[in-house]
PDB file of N, CA and C in Angstrom:
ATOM      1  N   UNK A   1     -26.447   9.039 -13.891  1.00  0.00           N
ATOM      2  CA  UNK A   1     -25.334   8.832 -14.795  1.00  0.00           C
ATOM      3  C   UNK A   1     -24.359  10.004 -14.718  1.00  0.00           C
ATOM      4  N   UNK A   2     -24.836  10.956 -14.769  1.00  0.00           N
ATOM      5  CA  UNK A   2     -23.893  12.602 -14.762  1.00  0.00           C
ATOM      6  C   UNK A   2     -22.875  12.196 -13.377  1.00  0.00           C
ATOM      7  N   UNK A   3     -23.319  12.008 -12.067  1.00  0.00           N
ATOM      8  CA  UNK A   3     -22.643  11.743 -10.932  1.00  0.00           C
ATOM      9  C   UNK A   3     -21.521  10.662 -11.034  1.00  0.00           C
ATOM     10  N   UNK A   4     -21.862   9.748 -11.728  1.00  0.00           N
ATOM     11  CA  UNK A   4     -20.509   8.303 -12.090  1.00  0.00           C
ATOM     12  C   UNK A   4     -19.675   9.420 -12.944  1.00  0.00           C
ATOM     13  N   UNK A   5     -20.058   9.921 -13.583  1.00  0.00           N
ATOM     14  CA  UNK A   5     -19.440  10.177 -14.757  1.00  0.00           C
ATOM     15  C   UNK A   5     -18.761  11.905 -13.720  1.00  0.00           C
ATOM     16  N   UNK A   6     -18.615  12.794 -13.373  1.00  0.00           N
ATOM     17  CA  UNK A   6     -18.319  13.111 -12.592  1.00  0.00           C
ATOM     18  C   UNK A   6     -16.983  12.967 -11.676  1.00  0.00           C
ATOM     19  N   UNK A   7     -17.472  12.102 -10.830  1.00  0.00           N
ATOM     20  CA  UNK A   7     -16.663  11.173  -9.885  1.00  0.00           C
ATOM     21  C   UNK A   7     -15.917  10.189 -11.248  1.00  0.00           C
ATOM     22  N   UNK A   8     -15.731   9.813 -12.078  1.00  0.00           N
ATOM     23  CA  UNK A   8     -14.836   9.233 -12.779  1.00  0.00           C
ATOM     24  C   UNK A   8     -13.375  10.077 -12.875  1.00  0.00           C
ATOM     25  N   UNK A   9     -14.000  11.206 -13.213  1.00  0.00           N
ATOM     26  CA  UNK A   9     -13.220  12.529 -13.789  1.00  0.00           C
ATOM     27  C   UNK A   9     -12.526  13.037 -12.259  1.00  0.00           C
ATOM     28  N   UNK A  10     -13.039  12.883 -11.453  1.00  0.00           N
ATOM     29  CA  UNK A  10     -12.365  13.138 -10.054  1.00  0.00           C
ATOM     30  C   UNK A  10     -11.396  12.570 -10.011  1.00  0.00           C
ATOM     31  N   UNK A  11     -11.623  11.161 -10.042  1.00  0.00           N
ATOM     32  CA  UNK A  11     -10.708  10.049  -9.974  1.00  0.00           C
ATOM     33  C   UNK A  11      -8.883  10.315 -10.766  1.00  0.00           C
ATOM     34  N   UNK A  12      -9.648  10.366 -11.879  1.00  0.00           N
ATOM     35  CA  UNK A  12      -8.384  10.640 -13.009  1.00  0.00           C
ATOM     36  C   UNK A  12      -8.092  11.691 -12.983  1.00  0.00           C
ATOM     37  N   UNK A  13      -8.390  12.673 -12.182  1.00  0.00           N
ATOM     38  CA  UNK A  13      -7.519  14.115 -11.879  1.00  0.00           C
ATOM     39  C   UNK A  13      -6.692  13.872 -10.667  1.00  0.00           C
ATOM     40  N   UNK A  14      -7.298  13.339  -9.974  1.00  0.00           N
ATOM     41  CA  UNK A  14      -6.428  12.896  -8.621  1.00  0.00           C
ATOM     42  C   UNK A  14      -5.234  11.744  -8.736  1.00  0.00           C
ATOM     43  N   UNK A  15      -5.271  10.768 -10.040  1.00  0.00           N
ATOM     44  CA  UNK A  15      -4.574   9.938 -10.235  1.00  0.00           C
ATOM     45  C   UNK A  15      -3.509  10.789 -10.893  1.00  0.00           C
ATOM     46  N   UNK A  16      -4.009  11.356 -11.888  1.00  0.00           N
ATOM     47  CA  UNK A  16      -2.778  12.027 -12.302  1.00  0.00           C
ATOM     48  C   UNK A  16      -1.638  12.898 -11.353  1.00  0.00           C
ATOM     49  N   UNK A  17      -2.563  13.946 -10.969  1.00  0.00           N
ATOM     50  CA  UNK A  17      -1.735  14.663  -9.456  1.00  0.00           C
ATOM     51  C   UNK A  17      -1.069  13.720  -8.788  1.00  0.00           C
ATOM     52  N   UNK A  18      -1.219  12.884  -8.191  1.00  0.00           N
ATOM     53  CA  UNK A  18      -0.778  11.618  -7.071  1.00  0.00           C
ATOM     54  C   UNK A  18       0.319  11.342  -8.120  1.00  0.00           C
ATOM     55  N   UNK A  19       0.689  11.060  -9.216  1.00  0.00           N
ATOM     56  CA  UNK A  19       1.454  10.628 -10.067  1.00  0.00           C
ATOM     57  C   UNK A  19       2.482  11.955 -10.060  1.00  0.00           C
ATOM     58  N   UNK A  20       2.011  13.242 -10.724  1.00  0.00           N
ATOM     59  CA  UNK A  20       2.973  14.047 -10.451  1.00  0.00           C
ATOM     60  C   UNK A  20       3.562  14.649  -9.194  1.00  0.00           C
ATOM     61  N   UNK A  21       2.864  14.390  -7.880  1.00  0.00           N
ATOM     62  CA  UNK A  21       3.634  14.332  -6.725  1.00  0.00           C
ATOM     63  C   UNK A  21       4.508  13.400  -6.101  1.00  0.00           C
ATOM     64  N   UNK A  22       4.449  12.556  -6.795  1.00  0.00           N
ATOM     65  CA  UNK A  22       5.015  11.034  -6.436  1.00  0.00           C
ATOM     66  C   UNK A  22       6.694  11.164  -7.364  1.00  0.00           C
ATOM     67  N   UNK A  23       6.534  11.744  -8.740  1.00  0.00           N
ATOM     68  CA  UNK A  23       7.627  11.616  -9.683  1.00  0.00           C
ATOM     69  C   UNK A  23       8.384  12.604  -9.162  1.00  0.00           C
ATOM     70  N   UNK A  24       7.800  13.684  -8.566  1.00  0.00           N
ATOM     71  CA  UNK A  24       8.810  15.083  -8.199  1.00  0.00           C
ATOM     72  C   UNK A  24       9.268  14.912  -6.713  1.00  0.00           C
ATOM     73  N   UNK A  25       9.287  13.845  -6.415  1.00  0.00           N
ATOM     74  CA  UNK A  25       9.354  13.227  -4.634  1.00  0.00           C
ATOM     75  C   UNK A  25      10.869  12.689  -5.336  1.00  0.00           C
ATOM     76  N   UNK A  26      12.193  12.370  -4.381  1.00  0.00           N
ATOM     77  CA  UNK A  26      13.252  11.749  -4.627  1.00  0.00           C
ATOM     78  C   UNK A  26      13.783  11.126  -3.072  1.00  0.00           C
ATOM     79  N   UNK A  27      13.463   9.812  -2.945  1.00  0.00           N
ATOM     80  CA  UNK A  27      13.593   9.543  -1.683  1.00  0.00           C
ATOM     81  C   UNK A  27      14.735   9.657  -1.263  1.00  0.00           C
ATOM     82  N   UNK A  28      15.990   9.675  -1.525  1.00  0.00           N
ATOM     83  CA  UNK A  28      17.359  10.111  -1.237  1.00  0.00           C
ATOM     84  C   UNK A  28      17.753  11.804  -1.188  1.00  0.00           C
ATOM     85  N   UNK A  29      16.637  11.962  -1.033  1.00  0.00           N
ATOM     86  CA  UNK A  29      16.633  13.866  -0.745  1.00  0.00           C
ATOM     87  C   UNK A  29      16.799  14.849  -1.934  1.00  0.00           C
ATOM     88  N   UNK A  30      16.575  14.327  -3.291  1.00  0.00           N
ATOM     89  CA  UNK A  30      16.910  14.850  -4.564  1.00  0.00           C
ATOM     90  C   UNK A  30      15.330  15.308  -5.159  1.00  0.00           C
ATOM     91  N   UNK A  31      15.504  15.424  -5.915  1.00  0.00           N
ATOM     92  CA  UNK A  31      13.924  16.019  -6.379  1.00  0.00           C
ATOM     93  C   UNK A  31      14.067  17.397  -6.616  1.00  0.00           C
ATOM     94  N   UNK A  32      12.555  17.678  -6.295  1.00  0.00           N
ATOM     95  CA  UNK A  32      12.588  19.351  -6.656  1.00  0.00           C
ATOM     96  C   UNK A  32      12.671  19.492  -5.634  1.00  0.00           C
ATOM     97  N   UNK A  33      12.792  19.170  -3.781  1.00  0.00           N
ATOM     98  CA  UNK A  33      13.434  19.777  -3.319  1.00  0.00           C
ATOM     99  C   UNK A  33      15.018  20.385  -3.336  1.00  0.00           C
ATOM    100  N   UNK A  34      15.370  19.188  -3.744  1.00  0.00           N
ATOM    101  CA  UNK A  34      17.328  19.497  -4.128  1.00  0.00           C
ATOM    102  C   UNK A  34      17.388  21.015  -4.864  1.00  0.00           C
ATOM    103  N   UNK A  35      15.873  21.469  -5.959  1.00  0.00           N
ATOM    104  CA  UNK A  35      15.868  22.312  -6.614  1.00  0.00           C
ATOM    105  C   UNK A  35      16.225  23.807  -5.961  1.00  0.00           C
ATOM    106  N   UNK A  36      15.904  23.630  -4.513  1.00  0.00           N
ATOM    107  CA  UNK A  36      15.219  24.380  -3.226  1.00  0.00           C
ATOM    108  C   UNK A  36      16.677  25.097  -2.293  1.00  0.00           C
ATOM    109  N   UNK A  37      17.412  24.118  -2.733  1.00  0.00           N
ATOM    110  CA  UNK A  37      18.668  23.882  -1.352  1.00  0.00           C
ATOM    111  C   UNK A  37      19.661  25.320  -1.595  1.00  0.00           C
ATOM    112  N   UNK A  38      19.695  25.723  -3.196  1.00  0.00           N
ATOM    113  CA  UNK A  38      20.879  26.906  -2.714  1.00  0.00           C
ATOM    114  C   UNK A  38      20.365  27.990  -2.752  1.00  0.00           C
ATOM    115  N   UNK A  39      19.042  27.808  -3.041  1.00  0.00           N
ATOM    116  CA  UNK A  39      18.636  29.307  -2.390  1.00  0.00           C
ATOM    117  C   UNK A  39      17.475  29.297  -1.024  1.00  0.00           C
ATOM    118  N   UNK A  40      17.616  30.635  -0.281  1.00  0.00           N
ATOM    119  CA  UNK A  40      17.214  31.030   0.323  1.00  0.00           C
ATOM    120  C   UNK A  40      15.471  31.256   0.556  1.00  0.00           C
ATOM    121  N   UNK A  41      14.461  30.784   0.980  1.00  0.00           N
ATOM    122  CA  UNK A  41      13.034  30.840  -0.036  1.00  0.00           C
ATOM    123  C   UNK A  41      12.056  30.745   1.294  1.00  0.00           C
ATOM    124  N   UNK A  42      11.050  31.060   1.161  1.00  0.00           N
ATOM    125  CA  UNK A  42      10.249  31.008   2.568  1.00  0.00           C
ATOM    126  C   UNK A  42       9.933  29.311   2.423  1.00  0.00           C
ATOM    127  N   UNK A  43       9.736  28.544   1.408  1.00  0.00           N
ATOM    128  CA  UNK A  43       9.686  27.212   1.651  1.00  0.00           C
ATOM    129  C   UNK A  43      10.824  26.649   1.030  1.00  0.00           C
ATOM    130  N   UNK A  44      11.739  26.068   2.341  1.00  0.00           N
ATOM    131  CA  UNK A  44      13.075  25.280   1.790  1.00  0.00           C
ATOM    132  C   UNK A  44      13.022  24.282   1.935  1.00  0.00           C
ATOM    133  N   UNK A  45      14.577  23.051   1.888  1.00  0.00           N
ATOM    134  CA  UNK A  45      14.087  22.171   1.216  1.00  0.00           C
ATOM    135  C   UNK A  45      13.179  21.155   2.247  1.00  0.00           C
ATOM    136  N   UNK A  46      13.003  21.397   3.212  1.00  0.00           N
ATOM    137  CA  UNK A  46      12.682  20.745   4.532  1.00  0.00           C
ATOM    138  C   UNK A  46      11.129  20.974   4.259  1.00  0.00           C
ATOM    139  N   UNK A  47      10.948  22.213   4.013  1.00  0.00           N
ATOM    140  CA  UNK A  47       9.921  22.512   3.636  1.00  0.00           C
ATOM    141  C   UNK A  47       8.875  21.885   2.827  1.00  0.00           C
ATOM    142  N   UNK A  48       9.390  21.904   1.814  1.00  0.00           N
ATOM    143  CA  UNK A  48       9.016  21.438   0.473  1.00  0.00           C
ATOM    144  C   UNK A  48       9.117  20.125   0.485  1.00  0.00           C
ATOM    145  N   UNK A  49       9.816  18.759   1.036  1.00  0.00           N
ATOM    146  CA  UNK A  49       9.519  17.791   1.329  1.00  0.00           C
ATOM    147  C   UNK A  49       8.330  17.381   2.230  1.00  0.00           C
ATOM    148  N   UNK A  50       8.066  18.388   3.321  1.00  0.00           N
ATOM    149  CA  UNK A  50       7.093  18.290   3.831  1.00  0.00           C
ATOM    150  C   UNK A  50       5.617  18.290   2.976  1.00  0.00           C
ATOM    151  N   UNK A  51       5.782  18.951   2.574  1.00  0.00           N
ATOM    152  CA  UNK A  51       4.439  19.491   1.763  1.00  0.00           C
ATOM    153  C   UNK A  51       4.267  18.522   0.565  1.00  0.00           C
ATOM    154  N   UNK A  52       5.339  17.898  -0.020  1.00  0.00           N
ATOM    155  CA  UNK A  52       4.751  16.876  -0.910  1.00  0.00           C
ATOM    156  C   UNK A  52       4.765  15.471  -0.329  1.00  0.00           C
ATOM    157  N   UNK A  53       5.270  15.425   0.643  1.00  0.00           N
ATOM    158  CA  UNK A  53       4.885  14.148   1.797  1.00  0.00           C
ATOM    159  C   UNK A  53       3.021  14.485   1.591  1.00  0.00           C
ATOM    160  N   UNK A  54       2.704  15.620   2.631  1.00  0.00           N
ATOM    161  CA  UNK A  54       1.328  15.606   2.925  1.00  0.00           C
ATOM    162  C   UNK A  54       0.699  15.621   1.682  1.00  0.00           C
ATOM    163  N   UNK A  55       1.232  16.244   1.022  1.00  0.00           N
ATOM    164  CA  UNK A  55       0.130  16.127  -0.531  1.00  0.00           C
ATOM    165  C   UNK A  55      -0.151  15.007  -0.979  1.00  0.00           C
ATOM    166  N   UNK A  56       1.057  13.822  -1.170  1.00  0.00           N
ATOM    167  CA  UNK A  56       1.061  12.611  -0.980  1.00  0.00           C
ATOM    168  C   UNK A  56       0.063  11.968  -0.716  1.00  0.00           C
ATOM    169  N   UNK A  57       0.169  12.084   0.894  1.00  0.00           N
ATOM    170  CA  UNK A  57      -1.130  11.428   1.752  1.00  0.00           C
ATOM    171  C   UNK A  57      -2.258  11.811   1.510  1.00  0.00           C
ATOM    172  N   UNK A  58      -2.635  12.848   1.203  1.00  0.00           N
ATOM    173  CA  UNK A  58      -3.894  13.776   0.747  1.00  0.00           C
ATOM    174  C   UNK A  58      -4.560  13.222  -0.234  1.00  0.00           C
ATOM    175  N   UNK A  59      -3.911  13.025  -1.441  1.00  0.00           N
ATOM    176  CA  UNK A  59      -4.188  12.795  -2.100  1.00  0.00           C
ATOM    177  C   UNK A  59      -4.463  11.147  -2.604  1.00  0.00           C
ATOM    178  N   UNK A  60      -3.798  10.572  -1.839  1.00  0.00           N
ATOM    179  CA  UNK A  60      -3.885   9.431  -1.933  1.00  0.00           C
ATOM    180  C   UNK A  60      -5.562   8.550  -0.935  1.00  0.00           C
ATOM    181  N   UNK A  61      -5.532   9.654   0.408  1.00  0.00           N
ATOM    182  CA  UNK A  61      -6.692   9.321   0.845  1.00  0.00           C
ATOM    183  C   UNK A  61      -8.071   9.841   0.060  1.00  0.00           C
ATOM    184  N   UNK A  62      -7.954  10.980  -0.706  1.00  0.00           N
ATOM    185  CA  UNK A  62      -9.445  11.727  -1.813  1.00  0.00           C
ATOM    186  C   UNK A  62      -9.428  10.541  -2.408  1.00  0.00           C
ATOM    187  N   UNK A  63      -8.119   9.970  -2.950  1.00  0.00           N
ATOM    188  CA  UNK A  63      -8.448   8.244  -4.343  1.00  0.00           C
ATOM    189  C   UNK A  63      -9.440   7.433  -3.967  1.00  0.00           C
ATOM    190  N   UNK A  64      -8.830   7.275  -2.247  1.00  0.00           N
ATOM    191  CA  UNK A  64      -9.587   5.865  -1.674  1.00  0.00           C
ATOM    192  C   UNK A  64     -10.520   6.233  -1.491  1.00  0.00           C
ATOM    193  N   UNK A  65     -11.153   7.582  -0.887  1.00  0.00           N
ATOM    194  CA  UNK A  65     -12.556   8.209  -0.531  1.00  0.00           C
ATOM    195  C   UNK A  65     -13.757   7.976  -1.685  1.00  0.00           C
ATOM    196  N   UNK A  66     -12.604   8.438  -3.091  1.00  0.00           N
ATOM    197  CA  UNK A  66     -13.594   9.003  -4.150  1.00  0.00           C
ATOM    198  C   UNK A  66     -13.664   7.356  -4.748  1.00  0.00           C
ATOM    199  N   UNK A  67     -12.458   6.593  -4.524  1.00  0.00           N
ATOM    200  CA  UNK A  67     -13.141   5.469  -5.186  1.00  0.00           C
ATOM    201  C   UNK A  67     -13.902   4.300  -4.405  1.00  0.00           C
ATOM    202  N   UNK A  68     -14.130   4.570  -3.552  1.00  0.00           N
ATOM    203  CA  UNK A  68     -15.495   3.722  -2.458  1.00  0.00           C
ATOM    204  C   UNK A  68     -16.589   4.455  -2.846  1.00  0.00           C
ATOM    205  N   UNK A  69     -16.617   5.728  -2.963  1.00  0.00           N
ATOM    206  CA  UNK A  69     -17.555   6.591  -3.398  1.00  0.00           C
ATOM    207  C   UNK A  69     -18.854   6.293  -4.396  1.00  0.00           C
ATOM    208  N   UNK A  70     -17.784   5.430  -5.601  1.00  0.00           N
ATOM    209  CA  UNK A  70     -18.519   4.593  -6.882  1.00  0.00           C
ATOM    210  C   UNK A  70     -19.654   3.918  -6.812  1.00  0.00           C
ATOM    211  N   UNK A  71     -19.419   3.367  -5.664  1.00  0.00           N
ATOM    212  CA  UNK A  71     -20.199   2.298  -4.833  1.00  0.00           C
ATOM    213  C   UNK A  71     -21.886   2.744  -5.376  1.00  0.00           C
ATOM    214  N   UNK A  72     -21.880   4.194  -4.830  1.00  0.00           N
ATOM    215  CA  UNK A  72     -23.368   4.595  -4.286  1.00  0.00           C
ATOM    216  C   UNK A  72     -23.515   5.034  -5.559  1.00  0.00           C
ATOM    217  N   UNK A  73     -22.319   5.716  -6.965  1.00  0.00           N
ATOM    218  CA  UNK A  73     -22.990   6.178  -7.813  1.00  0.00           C
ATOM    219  C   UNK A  73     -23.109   5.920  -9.560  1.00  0.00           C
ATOM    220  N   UNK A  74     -22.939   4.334  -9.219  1.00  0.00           N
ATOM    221  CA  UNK A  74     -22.665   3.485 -10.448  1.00  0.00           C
ATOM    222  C   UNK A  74     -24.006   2.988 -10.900  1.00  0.00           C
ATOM    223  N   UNK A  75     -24.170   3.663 -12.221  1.00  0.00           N
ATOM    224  CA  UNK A  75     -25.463   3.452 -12.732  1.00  0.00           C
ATOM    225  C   UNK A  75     -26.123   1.987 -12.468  1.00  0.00           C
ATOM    226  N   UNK A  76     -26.994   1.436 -12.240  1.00  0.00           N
ATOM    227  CA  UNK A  76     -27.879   0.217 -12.180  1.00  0.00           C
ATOM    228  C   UNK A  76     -28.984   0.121 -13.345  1.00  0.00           C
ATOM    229  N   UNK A  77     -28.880  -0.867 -13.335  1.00  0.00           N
ATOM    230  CA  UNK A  77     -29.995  -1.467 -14.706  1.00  0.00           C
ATOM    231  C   UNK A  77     -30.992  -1.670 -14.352  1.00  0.00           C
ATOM    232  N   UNK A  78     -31.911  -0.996 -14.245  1.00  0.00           N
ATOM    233  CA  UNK A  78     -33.531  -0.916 -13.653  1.00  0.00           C
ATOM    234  C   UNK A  78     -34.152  -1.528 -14.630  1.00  0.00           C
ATOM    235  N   UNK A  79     -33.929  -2.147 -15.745  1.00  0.00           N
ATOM    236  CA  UNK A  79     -34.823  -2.324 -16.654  1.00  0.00           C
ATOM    237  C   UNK A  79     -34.828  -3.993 -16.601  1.00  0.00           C
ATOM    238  N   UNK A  80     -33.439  -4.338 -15.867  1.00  0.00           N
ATOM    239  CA  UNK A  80     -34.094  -6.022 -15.543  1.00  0.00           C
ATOM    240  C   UNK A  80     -34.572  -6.807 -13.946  1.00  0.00           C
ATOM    241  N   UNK A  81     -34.496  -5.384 -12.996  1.00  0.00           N
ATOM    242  CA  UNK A  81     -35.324  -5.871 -12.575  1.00  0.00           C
ATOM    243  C   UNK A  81     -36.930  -5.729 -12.366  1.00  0.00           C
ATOM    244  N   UNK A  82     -37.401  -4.536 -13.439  1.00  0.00           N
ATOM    245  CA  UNK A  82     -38.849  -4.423 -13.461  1.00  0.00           C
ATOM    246  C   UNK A  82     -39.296  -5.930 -14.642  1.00  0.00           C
ATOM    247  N   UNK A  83     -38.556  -6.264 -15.588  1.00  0.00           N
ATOM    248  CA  UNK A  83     -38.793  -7.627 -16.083  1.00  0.00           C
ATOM    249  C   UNK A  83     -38.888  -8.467 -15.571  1.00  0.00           C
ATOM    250  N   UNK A  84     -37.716  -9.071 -14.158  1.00  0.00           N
ATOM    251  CA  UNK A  84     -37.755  -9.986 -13.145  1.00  0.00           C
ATOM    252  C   UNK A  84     -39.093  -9.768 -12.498  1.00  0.00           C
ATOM    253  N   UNK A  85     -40.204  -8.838 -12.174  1.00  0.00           N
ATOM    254  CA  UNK A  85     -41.358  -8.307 -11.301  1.00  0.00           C
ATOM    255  C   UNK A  85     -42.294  -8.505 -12.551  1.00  0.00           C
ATOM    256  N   UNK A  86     -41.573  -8.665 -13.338  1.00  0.00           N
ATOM    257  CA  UNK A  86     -42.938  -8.967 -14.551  1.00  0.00           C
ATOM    258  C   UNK A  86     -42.781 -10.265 -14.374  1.00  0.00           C
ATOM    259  N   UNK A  87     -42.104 -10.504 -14.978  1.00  0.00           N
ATOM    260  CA  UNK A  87     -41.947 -12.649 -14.943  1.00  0.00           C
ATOM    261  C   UNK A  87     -42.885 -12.888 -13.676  1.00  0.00           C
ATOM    262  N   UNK A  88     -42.124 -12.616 -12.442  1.00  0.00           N
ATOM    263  CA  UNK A  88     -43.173 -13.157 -11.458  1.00  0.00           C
ATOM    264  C   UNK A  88     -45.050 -12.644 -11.728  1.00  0.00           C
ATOM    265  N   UNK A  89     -44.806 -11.648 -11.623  1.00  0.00           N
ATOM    266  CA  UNK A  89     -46.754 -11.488 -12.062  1.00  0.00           C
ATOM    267  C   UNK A  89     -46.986 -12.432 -12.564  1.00  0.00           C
ATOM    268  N   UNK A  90     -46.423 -12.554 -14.076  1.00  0.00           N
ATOM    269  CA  UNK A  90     -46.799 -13.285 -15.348  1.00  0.00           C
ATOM    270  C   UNK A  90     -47.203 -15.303 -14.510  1.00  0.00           C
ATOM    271  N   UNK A  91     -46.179 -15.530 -13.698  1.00  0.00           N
ATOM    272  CA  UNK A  91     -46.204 -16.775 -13.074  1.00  0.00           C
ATOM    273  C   UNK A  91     -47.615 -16.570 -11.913  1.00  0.00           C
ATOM    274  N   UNK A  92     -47.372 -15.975 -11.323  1.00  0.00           N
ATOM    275  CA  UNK A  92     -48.501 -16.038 -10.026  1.00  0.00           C
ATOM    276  C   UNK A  92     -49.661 -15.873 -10.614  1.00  0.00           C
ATOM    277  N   UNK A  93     -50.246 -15.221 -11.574  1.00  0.00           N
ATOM    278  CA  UNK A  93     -51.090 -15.270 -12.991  1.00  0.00           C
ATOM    279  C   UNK A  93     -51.562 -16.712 -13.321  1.00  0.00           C
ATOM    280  N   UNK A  94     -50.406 -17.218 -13.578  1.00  0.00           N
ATOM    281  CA  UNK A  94     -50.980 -18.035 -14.572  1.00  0.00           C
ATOM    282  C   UNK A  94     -51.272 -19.555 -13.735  1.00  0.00           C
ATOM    283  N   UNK A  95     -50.595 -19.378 -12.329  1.00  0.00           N
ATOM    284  CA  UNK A  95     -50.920 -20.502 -11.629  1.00  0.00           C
ATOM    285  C   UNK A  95     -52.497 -20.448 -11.236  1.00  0.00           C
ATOM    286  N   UNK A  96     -53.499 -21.284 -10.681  1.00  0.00           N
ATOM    287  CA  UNK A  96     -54.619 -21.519 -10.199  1.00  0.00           C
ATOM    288  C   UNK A  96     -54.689 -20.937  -9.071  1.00  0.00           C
ATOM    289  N   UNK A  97     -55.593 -20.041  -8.567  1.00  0.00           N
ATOM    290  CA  UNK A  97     -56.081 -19.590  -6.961  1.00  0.00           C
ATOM    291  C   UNK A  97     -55.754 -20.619  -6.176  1.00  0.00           C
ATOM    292  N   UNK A  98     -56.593 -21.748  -6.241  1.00  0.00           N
ATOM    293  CA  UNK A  98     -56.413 -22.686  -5.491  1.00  0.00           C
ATOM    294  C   UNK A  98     -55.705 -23.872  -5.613  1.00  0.00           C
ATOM    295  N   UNK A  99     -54.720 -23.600  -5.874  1.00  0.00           N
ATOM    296  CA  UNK A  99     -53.605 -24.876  -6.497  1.00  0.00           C
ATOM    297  C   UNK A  99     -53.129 -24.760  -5.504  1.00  0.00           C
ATOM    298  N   UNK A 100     -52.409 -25.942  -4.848  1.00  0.00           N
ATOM    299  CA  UNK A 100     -51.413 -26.322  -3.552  1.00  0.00           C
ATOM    300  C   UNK A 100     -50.737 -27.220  -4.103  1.00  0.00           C
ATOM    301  N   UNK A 101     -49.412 -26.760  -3.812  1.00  0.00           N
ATOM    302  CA  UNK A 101     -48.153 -27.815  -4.323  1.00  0.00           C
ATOM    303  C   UNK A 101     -48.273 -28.733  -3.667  1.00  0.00           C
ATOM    304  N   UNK A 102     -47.966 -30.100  -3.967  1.00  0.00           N
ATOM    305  CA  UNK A 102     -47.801 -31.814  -3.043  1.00  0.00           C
ATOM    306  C   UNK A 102     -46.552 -31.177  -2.320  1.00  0.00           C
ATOM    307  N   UNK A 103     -46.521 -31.692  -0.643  1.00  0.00           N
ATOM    308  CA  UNK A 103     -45.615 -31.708  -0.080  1.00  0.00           C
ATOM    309  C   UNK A 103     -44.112 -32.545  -0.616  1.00  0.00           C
ATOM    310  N   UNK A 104     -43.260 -31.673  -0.432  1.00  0.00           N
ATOM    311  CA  UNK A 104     -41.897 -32.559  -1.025  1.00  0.00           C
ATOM    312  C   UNK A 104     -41.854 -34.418  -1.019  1.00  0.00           C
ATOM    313  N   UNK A 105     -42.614 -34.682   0.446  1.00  0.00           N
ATOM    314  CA  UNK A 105     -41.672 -35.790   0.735  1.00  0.00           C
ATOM    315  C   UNK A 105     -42.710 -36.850   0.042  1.00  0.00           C
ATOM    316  N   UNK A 106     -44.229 -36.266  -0.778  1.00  0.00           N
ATOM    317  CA  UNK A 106     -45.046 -37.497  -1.834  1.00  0.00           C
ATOM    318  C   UNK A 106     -44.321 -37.630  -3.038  1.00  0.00           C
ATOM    319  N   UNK A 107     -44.359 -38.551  -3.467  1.00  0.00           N
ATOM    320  CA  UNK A 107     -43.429 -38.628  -4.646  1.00  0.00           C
ATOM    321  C   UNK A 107     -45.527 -39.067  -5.635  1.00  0.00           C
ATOM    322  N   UNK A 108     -44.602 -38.528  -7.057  1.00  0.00           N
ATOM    323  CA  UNK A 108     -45.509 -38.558  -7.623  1.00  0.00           C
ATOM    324  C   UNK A 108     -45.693 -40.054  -8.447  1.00  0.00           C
ATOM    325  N   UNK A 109     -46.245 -40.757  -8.678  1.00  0.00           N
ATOM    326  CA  UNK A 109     -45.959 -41.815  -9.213  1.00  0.00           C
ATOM    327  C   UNK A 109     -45.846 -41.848 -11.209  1.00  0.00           C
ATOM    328  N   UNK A 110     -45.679 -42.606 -11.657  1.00  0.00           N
ATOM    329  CA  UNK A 110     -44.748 -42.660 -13.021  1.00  0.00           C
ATOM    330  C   UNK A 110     -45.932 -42.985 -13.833  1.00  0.00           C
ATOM    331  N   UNK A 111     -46.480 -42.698 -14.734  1.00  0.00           N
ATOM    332  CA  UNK A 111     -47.256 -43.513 -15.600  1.00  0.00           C
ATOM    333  C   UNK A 111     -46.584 -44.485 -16.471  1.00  0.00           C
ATOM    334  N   UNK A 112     -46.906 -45.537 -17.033  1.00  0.00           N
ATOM    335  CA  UNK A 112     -46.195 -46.231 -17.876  1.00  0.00           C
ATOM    336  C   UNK A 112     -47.226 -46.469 -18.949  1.00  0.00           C
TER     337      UNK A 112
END
C-alpha cells in the first residue's frame, strides 16, 4: 500500500510541473522566454525555449512511465481470493470420493 500511495504522489507532482511548464511555454515565441529577450543572460531566449521544450518531453515521458508503473503497485484484494480457495475445498469436500459425473450427452430422465 505505502508504494501505490507513493507513486500516486509522484504522479501529482509531475502533473502539476508538466502543467507549470506547459503554461510558461507561449507558442508564438512569448512566454517567459519573451521575459529573456532584452537582456543579455547565459540562457537566452533560444535557450530557454529549449529547455522547457525538453522539460516538456521529460516530463511528460516520467507521467507515462510512472503511470504504467501502477500496474505492478495497486493494492489487490487477497482476501477474496483465499475465500474463492475456500469455496472450492468446501465443494471438493463435500462431493463423494467416488462420484463420477454422467457424461453430458445421457440425459437424465424426468420423474413424474
Amino acid at each position: 500500500m505505502g508504494a501505490y500511495i507513493f507513486v500516486s504522489v509522484l504522479i501529482l507532482i509531475v502533473c502539476v510541473l508538466l502543467g507549470l511548464v506547459v503554461l510558461v511555454q507561449n507558442s508564438k515565441g512569448g512566454g517567459l522566454s519573451s521575459t529573456f529577450a532584452g537582456q543579455n543572460q547565459y540562457m537566452g531566449v533560444r535557450k530557454t525555449a529549449d529547455f522547457l521544450e525538453k522539460a516538456t518531453w521529460t516530463l511528460a515521458i516520467v507521467l507515462l512511465v510512472l503511470s504504467l508503473s501502477t500496474i505492478f503497485v495497486i493494492p489487490r484484494n487477497v482476501t477474496e481470493s483465499r475465500q474463492d480457495s475456500e469455496l472450492q475445498k468446501m465443494i471438493q469436500e463435500s462431493e463423494p470420493a467416488n462420484y463420477q459425473a454422467p457424461p453430458p450427452s445421457e440425459q437424465i430422465p424426468e420423474t413424474e
